[in-house]
C-alpha atoms as a PDB file:
ATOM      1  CA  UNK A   1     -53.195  22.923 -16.481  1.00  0.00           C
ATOM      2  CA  UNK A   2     -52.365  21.954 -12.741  1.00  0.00           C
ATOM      3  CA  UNK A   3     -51.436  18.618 -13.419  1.00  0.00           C
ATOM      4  CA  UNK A   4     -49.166  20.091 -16.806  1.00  0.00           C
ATOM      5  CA  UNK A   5     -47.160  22.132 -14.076  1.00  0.00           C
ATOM      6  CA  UNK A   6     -46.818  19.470 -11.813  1.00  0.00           C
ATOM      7  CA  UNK A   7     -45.027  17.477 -14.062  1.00  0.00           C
ATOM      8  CA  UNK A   8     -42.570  19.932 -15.976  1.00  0.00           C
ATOM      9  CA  UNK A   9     -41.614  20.663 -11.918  1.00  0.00           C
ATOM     10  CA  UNK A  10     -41.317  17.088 -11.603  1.00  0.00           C
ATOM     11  CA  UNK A  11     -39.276  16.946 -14.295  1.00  0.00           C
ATOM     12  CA  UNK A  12     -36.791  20.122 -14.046  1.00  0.00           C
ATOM     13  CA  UNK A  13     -36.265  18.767 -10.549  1.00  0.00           C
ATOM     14  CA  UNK A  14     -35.261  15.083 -11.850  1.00  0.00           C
ATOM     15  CA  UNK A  15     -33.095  17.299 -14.360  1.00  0.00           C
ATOM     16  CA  UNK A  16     -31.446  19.074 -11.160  1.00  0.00           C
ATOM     17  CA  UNK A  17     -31.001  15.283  -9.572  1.00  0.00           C
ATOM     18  CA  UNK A  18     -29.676  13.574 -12.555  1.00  0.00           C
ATOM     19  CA  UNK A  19     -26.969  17.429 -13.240  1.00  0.00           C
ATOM     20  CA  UNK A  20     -25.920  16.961  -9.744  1.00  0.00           C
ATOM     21  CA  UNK A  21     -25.036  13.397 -10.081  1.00  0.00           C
ATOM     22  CA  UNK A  22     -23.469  14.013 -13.415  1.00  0.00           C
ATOM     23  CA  UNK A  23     -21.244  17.034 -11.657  1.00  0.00           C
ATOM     24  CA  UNK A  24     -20.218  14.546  -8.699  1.00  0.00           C
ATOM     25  CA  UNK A  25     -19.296  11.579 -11.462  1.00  0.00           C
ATOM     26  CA  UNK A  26     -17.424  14.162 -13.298  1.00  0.00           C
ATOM     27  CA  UNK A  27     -15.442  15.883 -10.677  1.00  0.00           C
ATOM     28  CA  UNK A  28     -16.653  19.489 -11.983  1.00  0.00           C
ATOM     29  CA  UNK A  29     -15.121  19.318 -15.141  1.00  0.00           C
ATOM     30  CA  UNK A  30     -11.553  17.638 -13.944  1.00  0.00           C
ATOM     31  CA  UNK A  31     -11.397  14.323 -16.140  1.00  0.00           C
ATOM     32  CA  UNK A  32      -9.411  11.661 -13.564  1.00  0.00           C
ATOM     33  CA  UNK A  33      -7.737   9.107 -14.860  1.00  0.00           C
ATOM     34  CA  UNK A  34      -7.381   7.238 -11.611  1.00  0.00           C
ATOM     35  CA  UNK A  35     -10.778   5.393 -12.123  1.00  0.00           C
ATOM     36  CA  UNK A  36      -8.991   3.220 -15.054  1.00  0.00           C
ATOM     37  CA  UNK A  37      -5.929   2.784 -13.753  1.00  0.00           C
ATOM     38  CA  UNK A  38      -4.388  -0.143 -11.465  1.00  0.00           C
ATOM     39  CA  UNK A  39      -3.378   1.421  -7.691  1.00  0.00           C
ATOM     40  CA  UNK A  40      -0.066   0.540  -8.805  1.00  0.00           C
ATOM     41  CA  UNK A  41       0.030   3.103 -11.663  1.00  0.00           C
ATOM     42  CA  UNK A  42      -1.821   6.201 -10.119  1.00  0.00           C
ATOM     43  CA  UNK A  43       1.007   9.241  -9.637  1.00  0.00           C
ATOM     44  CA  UNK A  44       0.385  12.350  -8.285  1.00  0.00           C
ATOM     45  CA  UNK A  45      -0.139  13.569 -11.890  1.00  0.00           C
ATOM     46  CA  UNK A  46      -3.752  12.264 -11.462  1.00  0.00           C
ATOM     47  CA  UNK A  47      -4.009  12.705  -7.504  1.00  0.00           C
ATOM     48  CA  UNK A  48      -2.209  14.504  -4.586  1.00  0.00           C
ATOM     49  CA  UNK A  49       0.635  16.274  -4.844  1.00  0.00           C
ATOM     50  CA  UNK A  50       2.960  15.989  -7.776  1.00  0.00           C
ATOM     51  CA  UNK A  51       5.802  15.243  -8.579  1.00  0.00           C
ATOM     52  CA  UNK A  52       8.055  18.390  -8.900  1.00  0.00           C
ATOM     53  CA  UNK A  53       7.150  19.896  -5.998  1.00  0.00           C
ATOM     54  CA  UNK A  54       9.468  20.247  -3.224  1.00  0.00           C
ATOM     55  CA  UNK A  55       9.040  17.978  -0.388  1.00  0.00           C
ATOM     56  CA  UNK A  56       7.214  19.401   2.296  1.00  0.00           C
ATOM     57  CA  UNK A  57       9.243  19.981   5.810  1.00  0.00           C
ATOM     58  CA  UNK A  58       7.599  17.592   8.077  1.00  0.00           C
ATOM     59  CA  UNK A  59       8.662  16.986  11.943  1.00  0.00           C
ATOM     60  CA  UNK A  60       6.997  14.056  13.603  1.00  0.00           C
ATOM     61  CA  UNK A  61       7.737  11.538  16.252  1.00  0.00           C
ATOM     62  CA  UNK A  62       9.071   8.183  15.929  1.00  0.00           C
ATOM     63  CA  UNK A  63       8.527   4.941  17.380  1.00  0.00           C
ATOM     64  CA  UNK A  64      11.573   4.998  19.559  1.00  0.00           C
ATOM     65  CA  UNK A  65       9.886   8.188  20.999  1.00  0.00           C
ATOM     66  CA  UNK A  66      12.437  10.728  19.560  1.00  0.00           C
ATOM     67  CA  UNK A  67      11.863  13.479  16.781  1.00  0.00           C
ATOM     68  CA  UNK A  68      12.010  12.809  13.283  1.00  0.00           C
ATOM     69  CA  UNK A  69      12.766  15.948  11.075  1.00  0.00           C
ATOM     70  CA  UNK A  70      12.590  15.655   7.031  1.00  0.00           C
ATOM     71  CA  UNK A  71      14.703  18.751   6.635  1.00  0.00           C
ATOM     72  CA  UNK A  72      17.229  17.274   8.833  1.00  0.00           C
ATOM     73  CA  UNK A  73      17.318  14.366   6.351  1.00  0.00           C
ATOM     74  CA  UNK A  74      17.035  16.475   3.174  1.00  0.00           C
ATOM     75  CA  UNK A  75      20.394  17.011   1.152  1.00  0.00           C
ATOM     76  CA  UNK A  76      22.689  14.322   2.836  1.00  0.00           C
ATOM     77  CA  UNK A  77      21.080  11.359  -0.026  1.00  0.00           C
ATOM     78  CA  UNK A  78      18.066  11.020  -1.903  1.00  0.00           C
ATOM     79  CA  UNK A  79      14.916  10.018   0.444  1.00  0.00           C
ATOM     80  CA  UNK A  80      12.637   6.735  -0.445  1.00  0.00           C
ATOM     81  CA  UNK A  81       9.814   8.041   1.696  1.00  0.00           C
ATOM     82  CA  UNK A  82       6.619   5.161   1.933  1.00  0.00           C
ATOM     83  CA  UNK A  83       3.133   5.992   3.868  1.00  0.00           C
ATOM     84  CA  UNK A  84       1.629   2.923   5.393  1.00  0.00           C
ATOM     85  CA  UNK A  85      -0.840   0.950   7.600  1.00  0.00           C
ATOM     86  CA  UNK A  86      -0.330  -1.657   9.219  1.00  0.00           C
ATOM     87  CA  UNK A  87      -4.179  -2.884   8.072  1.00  0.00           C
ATOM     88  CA  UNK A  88      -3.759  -1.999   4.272  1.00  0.00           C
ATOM     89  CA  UNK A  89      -2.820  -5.165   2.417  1.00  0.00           C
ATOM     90  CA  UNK A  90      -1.164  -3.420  -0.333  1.00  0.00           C
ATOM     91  CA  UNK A  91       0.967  -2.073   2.289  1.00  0.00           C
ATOM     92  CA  UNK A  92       1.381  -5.930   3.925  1.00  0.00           C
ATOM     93  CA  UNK A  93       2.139  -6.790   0.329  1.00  0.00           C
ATOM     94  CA  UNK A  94       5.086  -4.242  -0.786  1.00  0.00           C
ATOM     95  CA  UNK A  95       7.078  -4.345   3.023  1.00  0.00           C
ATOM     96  CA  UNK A  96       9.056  -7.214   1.963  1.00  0.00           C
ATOM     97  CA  UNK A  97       9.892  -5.619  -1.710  1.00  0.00           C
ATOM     98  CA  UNK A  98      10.900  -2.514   0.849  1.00  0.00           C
ATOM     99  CA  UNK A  99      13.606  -3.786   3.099  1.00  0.00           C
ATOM    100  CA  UNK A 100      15.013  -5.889   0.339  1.00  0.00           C
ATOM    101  CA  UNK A 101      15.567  -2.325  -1.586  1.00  0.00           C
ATOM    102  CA  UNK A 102      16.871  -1.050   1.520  1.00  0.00           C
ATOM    103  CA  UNK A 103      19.009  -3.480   2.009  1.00  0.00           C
ATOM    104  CA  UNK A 104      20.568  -2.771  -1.810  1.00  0.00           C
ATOM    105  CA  UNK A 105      20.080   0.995  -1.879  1.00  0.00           C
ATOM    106  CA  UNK A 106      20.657   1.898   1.546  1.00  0.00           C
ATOM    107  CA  UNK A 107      24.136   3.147   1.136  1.00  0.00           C
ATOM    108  CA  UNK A 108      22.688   5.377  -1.729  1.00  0.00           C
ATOM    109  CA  UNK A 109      19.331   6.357  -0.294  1.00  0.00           C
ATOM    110  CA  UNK A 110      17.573   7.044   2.899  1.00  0.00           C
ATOM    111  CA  UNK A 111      14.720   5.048   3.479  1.00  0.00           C
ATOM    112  CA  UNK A 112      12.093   6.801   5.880  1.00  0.00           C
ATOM    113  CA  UNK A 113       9.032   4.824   6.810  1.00  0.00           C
ATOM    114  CA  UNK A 114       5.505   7.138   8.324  1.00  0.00           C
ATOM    115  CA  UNK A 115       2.770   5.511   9.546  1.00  0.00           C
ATOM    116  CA  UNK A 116      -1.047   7.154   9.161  1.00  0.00           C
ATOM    117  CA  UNK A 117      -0.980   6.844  12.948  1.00  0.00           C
ATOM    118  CA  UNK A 118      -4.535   8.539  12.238  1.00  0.00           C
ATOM    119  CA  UNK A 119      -5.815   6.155  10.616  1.00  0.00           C
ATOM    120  CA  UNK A 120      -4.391   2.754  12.744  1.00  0.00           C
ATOM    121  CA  UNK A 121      -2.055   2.608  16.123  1.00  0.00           C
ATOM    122  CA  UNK A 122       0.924   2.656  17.722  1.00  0.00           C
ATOM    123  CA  UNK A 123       0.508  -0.569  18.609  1.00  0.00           C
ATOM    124  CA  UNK A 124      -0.422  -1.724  15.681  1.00  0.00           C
ATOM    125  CA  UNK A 125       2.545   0.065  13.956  1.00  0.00           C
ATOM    126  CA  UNK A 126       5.323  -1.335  16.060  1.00  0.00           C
ATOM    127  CA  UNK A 127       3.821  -4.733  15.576  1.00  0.00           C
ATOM    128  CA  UNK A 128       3.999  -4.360  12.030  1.00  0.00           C
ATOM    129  CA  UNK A 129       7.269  -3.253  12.474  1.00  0.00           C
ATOM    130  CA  UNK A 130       8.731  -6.180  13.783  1.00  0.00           C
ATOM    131  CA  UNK A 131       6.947  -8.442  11.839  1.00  0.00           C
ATOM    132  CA  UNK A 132       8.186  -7.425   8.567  1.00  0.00           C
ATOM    133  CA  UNK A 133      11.524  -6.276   9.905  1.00  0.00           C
ATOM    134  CA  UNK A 134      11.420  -2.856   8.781  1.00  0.00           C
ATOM    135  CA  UNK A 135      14.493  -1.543  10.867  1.00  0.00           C
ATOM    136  CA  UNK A 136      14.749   2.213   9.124  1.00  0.00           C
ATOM    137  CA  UNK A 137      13.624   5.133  10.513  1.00  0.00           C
ATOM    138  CA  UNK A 138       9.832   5.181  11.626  1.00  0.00           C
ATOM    139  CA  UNK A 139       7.727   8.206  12.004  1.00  0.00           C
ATOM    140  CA  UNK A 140       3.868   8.183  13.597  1.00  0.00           C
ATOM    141  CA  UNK A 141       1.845  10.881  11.711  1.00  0.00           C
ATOM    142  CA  UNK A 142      -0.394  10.807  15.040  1.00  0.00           C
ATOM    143  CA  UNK A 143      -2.300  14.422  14.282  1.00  0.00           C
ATOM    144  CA  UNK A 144      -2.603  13.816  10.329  1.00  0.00           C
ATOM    145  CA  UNK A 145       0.410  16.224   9.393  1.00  0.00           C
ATOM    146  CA  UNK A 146       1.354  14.275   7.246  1.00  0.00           C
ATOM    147  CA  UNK A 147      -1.345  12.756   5.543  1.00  0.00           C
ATOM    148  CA  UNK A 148      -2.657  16.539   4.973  1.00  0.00           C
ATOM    149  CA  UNK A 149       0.961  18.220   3.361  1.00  0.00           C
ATOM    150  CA  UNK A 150       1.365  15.620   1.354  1.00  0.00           C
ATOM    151  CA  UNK A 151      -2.394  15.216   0.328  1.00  0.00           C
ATOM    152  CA  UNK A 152      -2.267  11.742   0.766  1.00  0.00           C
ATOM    153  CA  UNK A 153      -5.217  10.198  -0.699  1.00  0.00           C
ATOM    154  CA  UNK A 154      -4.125   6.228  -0.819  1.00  0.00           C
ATOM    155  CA  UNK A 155      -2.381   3.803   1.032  1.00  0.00           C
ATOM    156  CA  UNK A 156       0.386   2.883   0.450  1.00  0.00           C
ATOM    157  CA  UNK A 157       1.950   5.812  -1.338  1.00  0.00           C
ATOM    158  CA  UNK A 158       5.643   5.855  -2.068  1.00  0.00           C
ATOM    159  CA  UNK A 159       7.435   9.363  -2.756  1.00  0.00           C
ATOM    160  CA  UNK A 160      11.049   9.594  -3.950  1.00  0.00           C
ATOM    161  CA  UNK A 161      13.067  12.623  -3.668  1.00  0.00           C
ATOM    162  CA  UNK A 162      16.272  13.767  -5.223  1.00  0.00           C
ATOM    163  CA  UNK A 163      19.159  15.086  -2.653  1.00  0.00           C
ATOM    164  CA  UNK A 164      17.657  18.549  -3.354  1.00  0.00           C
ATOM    165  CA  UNK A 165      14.337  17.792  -1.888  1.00  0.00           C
ATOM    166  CA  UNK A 166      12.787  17.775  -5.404  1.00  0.00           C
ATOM    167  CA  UNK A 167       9.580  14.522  -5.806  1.00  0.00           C
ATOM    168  CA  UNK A 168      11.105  13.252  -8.439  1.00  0.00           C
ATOM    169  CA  UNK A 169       7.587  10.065  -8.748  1.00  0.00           C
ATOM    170  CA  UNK A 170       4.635   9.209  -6.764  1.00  0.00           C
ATOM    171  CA  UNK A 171       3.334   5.926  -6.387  1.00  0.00           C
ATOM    172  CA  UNK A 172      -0.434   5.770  -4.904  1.00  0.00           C
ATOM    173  CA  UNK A 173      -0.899   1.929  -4.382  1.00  0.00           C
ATOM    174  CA  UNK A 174       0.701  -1.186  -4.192  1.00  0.00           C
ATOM    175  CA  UNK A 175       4.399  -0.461  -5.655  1.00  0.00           C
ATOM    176  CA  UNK A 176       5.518  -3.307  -8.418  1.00  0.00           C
ATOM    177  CA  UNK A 177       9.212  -4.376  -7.339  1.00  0.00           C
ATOM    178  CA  UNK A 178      10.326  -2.891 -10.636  1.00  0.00           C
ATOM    179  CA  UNK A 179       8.957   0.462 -10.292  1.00  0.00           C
ATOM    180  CA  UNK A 180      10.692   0.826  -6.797  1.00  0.00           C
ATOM    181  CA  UNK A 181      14.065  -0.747  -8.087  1.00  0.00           C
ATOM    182  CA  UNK A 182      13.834   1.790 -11.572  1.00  0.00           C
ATOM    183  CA  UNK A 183      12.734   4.878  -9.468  1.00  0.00           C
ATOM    184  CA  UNK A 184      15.675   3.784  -7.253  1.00  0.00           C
ATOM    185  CA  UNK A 185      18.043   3.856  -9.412  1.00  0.00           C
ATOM    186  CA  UNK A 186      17.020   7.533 -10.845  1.00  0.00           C
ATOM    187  CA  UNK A 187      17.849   8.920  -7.704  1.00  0.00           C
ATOM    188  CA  UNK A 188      20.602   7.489  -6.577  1.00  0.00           C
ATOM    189  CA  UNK A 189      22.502   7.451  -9.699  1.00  0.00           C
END
């Protein structure tokens, strides 16, 4: 009789373990597609926030040690806005795709670069910088402001933003030249 006990206790409890596990693999009941799709392809309608959502007001420092306000920005063009470290090789990867759009669109669009100071340097940052030749303006999300508004849960993620501070897309991941030069074009056209 002991030993009957013992194992239906053994066995509700594995039931508990193996529930729990389930729950967690699930994501209580939310079914995420970002498990099957490419970091290139995730948007905010599977993580973070979406697209259609107003872009938060943001105020942050730059790396030429002045004050970098989004609402300051908001209104005069559309805003390319891209979230980066400067050890994330997806990052490394789209930079060059970047400043060539900026380059093209820059007339059209603002381009505003923030790094997840958080989660890397200053140092670090401005090296990057240089390297890669980004030469837009460069804010440091150095207390996570950033990273936390915009529920960033990636890097890279790209965000672009119609003149009335409207997302418009969100790219978590490595952005493919073409979806930067087609989500480009929607907003500046």
């Amino acid at each position: 009789m002991a030993t009957t006990i013992r194992r239906i206790v053994l066995v509700l409890i594995g039931l508990i373990i193996v529930g729990g596990i389930w729950y967690q693999v699930r994501g209580a009941g939310h079914k995420s597609t970002a498990a099957v799709k490419p970091a290139a392809q995730l948007t905010t309608a599977s993580v973070g926030i979406t697209a259609g959502h107003r872009f938060p007001s943001l105020t942050l420092p730059t790396t030429d040690s002045k004050t970098m306000s989004i609402d300051a920005v908001l209104g005069r063009k559309p805003l390319y806005v891209n979230i980066w470290a400067s050890w994330c090789p997806p990052c490394q990867m789209e930079t060059p795709d970047i400043i060539k759009a900026q380059k093209k669109y820059g007339d059209k669009v603002d381009f505003i670069s923030i790094n997840a100071t958080t989660q890397d340097s200053v140092a670090n940052a401005e090296a990057f910088m240089k390297k890669y030749g980004v030469d837009y303006p460069a804010a440091l999300d150095k207390n996570g402001e950033a990273l936390t508004k915009l529920a960033i849960v990636g890097l890279p993620t790209s965000f672009f933003v119609d003149r009335t501070g409207k997302i418009t897309d969100v790219v978590v991941g490595y952005i493919l030249p073409q979806q930067l030069e087609t989500n480009l074009q929607k907003i500046s056209g």
